[in-house]
N, C-alpha and C. Protein backbone atom coordinates (compact mmCIF):
# COMPACT_ATOMS: atom_id res chain seq x y z
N UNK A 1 110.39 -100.12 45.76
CA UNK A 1 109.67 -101.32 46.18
C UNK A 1 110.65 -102.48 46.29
N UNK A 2 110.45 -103.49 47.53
CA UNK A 2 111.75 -104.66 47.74
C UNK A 2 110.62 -105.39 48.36
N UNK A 3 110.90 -106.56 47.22
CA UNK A 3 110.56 -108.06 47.11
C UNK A 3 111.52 -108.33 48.32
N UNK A 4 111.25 -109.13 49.51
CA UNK A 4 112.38 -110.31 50.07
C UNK A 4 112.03 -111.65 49.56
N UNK A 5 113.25 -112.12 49.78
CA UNK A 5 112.80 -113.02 49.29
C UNK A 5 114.01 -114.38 49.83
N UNK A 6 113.57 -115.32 50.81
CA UNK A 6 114.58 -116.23 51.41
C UNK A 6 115.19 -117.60 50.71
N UNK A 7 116.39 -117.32 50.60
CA UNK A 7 117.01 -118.81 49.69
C UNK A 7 117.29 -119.70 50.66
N UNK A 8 117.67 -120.90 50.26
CA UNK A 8 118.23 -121.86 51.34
C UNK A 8 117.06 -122.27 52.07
N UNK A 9 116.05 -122.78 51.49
CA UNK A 9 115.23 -122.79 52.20
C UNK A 9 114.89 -124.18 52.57
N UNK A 10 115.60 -125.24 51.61
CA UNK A 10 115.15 -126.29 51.81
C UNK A 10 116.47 -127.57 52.59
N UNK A 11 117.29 -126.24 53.27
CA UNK A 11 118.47 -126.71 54.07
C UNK A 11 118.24 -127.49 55.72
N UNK A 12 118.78 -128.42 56.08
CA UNK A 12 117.97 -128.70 57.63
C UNK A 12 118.44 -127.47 58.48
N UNK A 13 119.37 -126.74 58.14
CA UNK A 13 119.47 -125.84 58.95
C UNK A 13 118.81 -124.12 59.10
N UNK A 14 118.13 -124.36 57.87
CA UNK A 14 117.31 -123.08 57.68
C UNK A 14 116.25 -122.92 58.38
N UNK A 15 116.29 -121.35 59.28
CA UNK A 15 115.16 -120.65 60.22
C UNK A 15 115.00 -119.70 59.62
N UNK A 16 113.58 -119.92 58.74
CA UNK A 16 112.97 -118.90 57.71
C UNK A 16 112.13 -117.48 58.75
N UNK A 17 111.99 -118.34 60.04
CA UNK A 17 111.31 -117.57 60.90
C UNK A 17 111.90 -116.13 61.64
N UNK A 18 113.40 -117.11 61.73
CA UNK A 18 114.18 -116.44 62.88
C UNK A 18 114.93 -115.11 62.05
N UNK A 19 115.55 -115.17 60.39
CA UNK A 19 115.91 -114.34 59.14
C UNK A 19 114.53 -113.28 58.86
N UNK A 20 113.45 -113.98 59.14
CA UNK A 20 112.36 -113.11 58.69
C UNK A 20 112.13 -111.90 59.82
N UNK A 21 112.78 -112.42 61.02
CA UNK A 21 112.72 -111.71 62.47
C UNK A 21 113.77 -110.20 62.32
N UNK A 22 114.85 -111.09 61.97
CA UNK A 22 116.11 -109.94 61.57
C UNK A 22 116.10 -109.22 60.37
N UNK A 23 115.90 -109.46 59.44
CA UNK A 23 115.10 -108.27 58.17
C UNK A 23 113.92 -107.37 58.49
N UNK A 24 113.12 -107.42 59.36
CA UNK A 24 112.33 -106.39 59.99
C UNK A 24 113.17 -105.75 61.22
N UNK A 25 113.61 -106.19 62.30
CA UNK A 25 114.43 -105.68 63.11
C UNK A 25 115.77 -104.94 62.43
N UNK A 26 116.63 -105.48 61.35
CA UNK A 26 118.02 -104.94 61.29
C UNK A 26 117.37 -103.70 59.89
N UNK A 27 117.01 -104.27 59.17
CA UNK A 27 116.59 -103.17 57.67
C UNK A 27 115.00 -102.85 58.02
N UNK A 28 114.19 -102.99 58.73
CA UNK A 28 112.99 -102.49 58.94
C UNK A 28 111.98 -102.54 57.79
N UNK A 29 112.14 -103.46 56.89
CA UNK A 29 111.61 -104.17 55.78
C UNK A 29 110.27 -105.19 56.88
N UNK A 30 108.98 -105.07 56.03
CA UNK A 30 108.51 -105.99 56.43
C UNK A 30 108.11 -107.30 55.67
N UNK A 31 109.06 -108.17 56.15
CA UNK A 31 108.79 -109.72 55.90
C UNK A 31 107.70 -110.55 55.72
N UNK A 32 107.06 -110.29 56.17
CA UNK A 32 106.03 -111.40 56.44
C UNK A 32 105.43 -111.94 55.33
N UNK A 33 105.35 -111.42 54.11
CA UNK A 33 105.29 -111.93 52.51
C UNK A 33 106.40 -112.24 52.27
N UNK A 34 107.56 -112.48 52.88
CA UNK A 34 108.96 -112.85 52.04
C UNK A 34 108.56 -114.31 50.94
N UNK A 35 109.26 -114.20 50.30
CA UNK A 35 108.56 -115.87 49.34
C UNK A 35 109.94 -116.35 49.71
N UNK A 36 109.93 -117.66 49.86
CA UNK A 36 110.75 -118.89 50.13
C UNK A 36 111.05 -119.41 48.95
N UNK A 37 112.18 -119.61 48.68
CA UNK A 37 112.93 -120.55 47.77
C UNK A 37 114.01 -121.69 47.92
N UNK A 38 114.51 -122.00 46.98
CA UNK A 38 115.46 -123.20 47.19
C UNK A 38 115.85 -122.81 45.08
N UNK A 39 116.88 -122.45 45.11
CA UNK A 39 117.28 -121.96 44.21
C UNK A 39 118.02 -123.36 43.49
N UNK A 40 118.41 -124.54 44.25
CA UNK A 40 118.83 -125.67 43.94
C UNK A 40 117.77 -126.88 43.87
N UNK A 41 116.79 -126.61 44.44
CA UNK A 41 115.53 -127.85 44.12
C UNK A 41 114.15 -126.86 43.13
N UNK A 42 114.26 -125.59 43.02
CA UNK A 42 113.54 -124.80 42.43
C UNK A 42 112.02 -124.64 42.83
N UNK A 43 112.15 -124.92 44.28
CA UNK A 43 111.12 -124.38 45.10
C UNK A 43 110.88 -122.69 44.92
N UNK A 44 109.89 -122.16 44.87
CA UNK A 44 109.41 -120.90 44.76
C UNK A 44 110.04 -120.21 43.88
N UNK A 45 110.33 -120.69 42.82
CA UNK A 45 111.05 -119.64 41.89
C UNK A 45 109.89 -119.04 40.64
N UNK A 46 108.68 -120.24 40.72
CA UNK A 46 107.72 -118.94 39.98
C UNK A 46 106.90 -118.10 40.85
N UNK A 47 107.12 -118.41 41.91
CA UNK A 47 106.57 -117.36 42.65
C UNK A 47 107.39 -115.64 42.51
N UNK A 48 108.60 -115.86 42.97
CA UNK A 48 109.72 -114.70 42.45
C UNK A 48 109.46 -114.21 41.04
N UNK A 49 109.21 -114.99 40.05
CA UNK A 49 108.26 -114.22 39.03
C UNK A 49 107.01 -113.54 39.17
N UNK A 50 106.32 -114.06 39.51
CA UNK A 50 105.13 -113.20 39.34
C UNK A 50 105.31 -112.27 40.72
N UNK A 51 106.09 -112.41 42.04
CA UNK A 51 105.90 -111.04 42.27
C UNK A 51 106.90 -110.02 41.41
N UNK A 52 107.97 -110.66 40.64
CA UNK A 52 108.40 -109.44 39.74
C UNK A 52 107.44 -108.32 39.13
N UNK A 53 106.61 -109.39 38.64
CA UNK A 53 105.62 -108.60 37.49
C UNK A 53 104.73 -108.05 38.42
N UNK A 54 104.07 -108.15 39.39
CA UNK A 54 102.75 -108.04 40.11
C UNK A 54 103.31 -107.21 41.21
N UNK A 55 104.65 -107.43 41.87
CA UNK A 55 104.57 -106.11 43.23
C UNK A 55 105.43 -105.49 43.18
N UNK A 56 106.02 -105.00 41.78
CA UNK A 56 107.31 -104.34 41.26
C UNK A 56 106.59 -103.22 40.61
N UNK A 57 107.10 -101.69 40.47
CA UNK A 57 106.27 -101.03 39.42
C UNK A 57 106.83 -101.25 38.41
N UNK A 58 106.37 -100.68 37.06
CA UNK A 58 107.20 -100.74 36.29
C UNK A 58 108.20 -99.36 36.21
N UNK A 59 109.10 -99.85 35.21
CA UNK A 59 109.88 -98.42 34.73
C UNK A 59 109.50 -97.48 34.51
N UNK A 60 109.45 -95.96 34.85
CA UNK A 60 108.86 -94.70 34.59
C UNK A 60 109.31 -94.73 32.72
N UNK A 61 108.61 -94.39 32.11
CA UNK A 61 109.02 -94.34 30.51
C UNK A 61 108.87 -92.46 30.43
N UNK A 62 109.78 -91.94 29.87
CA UNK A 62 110.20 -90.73 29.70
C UNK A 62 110.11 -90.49 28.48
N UNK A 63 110.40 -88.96 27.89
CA UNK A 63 109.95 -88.44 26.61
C UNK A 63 111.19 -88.75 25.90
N UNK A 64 110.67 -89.35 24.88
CA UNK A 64 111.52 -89.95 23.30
C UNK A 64 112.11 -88.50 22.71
N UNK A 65 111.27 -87.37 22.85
CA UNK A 65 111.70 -86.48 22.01
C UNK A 65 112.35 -85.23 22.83
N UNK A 66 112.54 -85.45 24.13
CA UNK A 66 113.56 -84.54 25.13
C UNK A 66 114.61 -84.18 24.70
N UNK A 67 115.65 -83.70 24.92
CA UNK A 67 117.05 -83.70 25.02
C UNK A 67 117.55 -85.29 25.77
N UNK A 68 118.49 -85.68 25.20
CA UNK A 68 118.90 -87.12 26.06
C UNK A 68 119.79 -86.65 27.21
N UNK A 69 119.04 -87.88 28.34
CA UNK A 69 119.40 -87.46 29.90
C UNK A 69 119.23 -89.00 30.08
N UNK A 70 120.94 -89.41 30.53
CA UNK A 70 120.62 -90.92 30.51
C UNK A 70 121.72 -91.15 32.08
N UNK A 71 121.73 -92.51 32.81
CA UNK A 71 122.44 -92.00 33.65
C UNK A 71 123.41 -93.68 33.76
N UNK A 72 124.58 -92.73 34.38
CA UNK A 72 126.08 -93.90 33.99
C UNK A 72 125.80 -94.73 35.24
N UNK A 73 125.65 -95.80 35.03
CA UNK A 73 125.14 -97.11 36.16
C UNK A 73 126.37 -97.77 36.46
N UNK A 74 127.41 -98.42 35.54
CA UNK A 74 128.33 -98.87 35.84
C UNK A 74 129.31 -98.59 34.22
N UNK A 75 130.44 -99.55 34.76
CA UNK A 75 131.43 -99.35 33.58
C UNK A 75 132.64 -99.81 34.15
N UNK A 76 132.99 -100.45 32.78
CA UNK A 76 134.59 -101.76 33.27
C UNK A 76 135.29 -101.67 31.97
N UNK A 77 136.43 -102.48 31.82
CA UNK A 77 137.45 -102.43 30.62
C UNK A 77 137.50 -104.02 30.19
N UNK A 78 136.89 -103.73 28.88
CA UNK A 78 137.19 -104.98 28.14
C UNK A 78 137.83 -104.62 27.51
N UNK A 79 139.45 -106.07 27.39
CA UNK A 79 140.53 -105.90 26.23
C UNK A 79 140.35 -105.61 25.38
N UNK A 80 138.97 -105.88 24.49
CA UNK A 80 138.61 -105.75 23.13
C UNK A 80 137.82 -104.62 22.68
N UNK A 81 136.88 -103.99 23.37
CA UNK A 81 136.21 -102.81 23.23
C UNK A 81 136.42 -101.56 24.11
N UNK A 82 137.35 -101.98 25.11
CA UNK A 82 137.81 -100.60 25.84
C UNK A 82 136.98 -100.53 27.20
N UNK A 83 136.66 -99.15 27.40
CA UNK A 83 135.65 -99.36 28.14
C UNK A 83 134.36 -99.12 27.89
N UNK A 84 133.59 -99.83 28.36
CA UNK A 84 131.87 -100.53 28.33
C UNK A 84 131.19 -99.93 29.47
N UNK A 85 130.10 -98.87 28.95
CA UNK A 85 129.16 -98.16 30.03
C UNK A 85 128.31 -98.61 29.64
N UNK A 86 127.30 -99.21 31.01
CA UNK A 86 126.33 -99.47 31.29
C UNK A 86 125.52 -98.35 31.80
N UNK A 87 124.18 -97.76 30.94
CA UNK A 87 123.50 -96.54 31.44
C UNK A 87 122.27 -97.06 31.14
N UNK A 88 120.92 -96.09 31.97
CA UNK A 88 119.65 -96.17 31.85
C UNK A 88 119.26 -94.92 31.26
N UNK A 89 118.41 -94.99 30.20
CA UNK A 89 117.69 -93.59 29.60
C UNK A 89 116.98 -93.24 30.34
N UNK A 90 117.03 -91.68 30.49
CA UNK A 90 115.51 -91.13 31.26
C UNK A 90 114.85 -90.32 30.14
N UNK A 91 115.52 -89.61 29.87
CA UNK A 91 114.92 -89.21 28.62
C UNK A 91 115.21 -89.15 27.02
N UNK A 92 114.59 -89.15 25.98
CA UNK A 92 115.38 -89.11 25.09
C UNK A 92 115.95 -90.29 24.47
N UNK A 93 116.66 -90.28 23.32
CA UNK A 93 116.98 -91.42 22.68
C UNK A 93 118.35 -91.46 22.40
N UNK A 94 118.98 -92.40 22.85
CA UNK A 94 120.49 -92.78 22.59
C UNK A 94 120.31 -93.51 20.71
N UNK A 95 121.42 -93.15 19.90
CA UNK A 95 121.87 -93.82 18.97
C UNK A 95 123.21 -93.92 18.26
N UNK A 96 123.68 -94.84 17.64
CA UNK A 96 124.95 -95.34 17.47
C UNK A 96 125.56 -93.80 16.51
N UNK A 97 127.12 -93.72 16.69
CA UNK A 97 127.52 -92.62 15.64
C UNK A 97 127.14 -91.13 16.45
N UNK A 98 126.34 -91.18 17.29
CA UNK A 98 125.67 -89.98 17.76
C UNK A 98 126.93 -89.49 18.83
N UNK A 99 127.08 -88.15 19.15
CA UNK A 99 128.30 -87.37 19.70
C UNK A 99 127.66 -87.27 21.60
N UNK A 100 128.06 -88.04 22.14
CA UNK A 100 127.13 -88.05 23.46
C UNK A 100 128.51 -87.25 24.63
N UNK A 101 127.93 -86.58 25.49
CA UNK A 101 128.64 -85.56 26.62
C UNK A 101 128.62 -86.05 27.96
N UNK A 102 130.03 -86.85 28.72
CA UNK A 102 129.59 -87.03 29.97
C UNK A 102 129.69 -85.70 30.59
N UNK A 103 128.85 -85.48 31.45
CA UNK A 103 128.64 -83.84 32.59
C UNK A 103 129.65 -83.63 33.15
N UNK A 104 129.74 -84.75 34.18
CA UNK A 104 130.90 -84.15 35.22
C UNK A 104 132.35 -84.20 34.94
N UNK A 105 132.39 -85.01 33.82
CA UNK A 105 134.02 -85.01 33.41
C UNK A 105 133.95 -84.13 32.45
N UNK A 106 133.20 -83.64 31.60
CA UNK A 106 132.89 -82.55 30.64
C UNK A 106 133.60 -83.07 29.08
N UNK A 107 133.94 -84.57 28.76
CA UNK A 107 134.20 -85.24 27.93
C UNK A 107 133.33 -85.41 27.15
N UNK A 108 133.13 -85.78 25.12
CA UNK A 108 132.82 -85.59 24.53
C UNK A 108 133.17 -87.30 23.96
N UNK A 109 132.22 -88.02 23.49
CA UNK A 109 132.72 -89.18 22.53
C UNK A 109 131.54 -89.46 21.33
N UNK A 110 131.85 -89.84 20.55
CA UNK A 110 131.13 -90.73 19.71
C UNK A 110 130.84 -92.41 19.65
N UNK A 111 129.82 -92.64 19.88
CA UNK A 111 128.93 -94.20 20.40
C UNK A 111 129.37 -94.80 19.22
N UNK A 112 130.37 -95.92 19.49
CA UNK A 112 130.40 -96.74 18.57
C UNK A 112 129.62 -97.61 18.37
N UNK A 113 129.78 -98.62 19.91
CA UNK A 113 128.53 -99.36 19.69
C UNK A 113 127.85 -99.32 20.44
N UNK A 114 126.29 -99.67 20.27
CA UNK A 114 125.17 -99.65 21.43
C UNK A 114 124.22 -101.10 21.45
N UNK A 115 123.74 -101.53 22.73
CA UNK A 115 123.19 -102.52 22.22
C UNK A 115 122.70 -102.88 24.09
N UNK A 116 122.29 -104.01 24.08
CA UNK A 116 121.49 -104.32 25.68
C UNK A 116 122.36 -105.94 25.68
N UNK A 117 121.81 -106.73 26.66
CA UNK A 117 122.47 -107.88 26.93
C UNK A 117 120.55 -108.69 27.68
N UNK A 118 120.38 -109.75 27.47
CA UNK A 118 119.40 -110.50 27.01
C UNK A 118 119.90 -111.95 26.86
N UNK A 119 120.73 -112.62 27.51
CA UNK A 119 121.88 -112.17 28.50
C UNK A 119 123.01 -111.52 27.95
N UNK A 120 123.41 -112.62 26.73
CA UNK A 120 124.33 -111.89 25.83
C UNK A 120 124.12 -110.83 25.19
N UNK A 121 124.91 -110.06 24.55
CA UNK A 121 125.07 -108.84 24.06
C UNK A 121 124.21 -109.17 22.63
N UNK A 122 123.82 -107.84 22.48
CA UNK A 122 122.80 -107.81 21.29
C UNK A 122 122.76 -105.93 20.68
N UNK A 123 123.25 -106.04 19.97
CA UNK A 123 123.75 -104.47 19.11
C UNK A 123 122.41 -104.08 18.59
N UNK A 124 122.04 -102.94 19.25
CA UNK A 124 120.86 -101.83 18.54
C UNK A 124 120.93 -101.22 18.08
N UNK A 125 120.73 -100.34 17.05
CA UNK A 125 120.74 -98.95 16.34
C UNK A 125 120.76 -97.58 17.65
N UNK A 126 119.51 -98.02 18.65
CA UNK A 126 118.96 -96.49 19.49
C UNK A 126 118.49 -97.49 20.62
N UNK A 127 118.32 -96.56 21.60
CA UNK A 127 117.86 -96.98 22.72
C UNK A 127 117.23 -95.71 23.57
N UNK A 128 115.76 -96.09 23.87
CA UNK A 128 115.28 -95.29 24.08
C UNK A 128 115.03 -95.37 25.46
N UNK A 129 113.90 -94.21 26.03
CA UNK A 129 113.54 -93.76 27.31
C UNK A 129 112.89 -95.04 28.56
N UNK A 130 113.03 -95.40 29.73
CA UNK A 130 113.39 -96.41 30.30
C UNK A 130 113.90 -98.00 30.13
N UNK A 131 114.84 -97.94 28.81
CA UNK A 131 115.55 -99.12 28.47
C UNK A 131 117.13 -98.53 29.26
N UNK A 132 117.44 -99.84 29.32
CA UNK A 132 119.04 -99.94 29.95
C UNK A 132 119.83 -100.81 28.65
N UNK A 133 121.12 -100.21 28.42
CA UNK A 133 122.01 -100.43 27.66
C UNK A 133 123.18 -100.31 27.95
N UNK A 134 124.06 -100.64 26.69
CA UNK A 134 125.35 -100.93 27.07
C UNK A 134 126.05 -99.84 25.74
N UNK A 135 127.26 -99.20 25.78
CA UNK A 135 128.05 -98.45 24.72
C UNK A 135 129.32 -98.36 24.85
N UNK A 136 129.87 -98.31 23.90
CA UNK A 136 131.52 -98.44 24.22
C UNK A 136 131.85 -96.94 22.81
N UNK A 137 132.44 -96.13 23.48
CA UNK A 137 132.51 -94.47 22.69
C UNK A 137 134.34 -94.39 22.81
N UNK A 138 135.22 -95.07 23.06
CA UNK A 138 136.52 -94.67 22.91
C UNK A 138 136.99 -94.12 24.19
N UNK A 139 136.58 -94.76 24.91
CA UNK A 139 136.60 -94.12 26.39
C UNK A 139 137.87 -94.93 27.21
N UNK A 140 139.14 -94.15 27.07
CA UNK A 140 140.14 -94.76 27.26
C UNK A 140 140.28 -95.67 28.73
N UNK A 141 139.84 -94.95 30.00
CA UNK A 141 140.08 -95.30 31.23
C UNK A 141 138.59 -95.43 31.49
N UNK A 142 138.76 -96.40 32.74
CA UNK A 142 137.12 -96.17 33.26
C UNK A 142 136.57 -95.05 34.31
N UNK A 143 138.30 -94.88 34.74
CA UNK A 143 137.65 -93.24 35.16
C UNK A 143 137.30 -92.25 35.06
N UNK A 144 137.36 -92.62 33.78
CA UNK A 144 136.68 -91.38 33.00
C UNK A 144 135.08 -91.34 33.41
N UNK A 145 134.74 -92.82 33.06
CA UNK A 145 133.52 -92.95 33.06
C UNK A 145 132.81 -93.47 34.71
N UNK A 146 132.04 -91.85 35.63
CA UNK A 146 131.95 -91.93 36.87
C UNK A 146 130.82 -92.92 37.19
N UNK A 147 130.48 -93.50 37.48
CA UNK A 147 129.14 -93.80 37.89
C UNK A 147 127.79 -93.13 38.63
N UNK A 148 127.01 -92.92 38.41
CA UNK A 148 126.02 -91.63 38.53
C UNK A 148 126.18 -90.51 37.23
N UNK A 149 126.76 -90.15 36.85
CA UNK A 149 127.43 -89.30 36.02
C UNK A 149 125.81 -89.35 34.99
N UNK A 150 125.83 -88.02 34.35
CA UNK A 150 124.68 -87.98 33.45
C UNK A 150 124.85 -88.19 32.05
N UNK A 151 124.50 -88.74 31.29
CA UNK A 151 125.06 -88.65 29.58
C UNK A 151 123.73 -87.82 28.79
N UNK A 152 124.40 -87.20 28.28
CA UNK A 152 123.77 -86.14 27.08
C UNK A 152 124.34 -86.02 26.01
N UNK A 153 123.55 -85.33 25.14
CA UNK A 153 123.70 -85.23 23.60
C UNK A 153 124.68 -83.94 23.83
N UNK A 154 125.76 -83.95 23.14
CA UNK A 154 126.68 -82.80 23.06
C UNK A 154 125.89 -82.08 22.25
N UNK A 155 125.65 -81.84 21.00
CA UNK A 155 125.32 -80.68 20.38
C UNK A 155 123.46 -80.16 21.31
N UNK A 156 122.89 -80.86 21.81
CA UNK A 156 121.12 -80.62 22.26
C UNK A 156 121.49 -81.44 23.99
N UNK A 157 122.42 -80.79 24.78
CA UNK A 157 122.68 -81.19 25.98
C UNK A 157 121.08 -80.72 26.95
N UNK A 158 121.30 -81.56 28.09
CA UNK A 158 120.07 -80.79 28.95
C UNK A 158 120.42 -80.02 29.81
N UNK A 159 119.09 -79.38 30.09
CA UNK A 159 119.90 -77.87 30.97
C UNK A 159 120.50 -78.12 32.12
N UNK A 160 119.87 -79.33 33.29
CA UNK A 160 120.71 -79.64 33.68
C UNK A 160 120.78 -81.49 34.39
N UNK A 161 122.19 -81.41 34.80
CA UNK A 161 122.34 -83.35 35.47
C UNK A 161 121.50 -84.35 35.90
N UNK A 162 121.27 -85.30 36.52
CA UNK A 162 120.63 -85.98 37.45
C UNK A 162 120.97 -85.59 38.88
N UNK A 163 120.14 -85.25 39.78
CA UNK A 163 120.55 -85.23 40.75
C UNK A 163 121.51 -86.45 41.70
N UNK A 164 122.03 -85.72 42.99
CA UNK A 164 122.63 -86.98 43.53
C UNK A 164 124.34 -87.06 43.15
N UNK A 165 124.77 -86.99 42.55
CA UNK A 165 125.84 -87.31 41.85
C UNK A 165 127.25 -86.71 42.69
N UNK A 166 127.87 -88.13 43.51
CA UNK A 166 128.68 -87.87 44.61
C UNK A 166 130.14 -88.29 43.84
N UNK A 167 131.12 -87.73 43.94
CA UNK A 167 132.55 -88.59 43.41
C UNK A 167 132.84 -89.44 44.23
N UNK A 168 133.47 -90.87 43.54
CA UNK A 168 133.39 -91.69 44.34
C UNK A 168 135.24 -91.74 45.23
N UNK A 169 134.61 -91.88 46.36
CA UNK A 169 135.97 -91.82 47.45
C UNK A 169 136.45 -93.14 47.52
N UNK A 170 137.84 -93.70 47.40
CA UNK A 170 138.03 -94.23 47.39
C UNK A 170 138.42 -95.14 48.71
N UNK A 171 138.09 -96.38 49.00
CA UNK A 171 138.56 -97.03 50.54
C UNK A 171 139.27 -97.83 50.52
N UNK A 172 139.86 -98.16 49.48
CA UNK A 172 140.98 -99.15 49.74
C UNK A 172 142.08 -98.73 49.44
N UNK A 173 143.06 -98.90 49.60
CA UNK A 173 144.28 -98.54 49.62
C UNK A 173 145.63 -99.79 49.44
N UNK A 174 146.92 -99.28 49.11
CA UNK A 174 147.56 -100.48 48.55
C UNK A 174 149.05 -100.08 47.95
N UNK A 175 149.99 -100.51 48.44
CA UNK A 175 151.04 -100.29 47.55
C UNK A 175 151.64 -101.22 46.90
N UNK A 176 151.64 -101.11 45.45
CA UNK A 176 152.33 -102.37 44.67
C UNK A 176 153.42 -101.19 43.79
N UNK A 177 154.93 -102.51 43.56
CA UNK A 177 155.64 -101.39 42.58
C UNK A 177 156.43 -102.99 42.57
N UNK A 178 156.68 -102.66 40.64
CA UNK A 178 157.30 -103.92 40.22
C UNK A 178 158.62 -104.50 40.64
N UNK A 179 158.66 -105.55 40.09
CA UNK A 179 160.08 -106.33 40.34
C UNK A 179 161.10 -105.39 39.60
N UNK A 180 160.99 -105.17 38.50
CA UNK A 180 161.91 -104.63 37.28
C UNK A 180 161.27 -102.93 38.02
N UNK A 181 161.91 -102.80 38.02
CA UNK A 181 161.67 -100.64 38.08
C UNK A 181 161.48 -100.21 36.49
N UNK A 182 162.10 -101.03 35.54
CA UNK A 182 161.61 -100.42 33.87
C UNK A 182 160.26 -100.48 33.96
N UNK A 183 159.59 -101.82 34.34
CA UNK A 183 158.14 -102.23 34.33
C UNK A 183 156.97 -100.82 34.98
N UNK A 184 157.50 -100.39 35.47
CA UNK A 184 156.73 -99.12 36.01
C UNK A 184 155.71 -98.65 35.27
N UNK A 185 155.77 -98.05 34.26
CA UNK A 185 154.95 -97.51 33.25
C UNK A 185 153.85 -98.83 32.93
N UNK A 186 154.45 -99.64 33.03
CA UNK A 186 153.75 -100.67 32.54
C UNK A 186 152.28 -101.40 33.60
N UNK A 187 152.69 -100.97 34.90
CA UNK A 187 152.18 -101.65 36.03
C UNK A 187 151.10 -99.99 36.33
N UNK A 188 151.45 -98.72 35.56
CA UNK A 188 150.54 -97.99 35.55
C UNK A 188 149.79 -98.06 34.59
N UNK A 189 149.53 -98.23 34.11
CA UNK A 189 148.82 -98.49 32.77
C UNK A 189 148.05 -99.43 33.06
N UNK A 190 148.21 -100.66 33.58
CA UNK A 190 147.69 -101.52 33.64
C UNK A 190 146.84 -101.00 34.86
N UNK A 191 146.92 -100.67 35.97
CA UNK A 191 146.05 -100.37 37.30
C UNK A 191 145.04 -99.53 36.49
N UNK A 192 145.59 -98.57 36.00
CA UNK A 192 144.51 -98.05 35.27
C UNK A 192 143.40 -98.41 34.60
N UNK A 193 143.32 -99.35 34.04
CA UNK A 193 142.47 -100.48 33.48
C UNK A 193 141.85 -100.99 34.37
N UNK A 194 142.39 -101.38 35.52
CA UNK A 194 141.30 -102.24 36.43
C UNK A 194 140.63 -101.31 37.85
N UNK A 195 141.35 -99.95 37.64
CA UNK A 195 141.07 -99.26 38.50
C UNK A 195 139.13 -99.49 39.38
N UNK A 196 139.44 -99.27 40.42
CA UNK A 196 137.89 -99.40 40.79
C UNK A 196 136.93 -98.03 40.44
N UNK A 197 136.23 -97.94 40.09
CA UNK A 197 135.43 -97.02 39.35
C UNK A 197 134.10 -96.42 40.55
N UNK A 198 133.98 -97.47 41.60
CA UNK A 198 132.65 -97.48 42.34
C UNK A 198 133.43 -97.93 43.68
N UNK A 199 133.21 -96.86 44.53
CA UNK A 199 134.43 -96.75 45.74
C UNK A 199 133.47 -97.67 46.70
């Protein structure tokens, strides 16, 4: 389900008519409920709420007591905790200390920490079936950690993945190599860290 929904609305140059024309013509979405805003004078912004709540479904909520089947949404490298996966439960219950299995890399970690963001970060014990969270398990590179990728319980894994699950190809391309030639190792290591994870 997709809310549209038009910003800039209270610009002299905004044609809410002519945008509402090209979102049915280019994405074949139909407009004609789009809600209007102005994100800087805060025109229609409780409207964008209540169609959150009112023309959104909610989250499918899945079985607490499944095997855990959760799926890798994103993931980046913070200096301080390494790298940080962002996943949604489908089934089953994530909890801290617990030995969790990514599928397609066939890697094994233990959840140090777990917790959601509300905006900021906020540390949970467990996280259960349609909540989204955040964990950081010792996960050296972020390529490790694919996006789509399924997470399961190593010892009570599920029988099988999420569907869908494409490796991501990469499109950009680039040659960098340091000033110092010692620096080498150093300038790998580091790409590694910021590597793009989501092609």
């Amino acid at each position: 389900e997709i809310v549209p929904v038009l910003n800039k609305v209270d610009l002299p140059a905004a044609e809410p008519d002519r945008v509402k024309a090209q979102i049915e013509e280019v994405i074949g979405l139909d407009a004609s409920d789009a809600i209007m805003i102005s994100a800087k004078t805060g025109l229609g912004i409780e409207d964008v709420l209540e169609a959150i709540v009112t023309r959104l479904p909610p989250p499918k909520s899945g079985d607490p007591n499944a095997p855990l089947k959760a799926l890798l949404m994103d993931a980046w490298y913070d200096a301080y905790l390494g790298v940080v996966v962002l996943f949604r439960v489908i089934d089953g219950v994530i909890k801290r200390g617990q030995r969790i299995k990514l599928m397609q890399s066939d890697a094994a970690y233990a959840v140090d920490q777990l917790g959601v963001f509300r905006p900021k970060r906020e540390n949970r014990d467990e996280i259960g079936p349609g909540e989204i969270g955040f964990l950081t398990a010792q996960i050296k590179e972020v390529a490790d950690a694919r996006v789509g990728d399924t997470i399961t319980d190593e010892r009570r894994p599920v029988a099988q993945a999420l569907a869908g699950f494409k490796p991501a190809q990469p499109v950009v391309f680039c040659g960098l190599f340091p000033v110092d030639a010692a620096q080498f190792d150093d300038l790998r290591a580091a790409m590694g860290k910021l590597r793009l994870n989501d092609a």
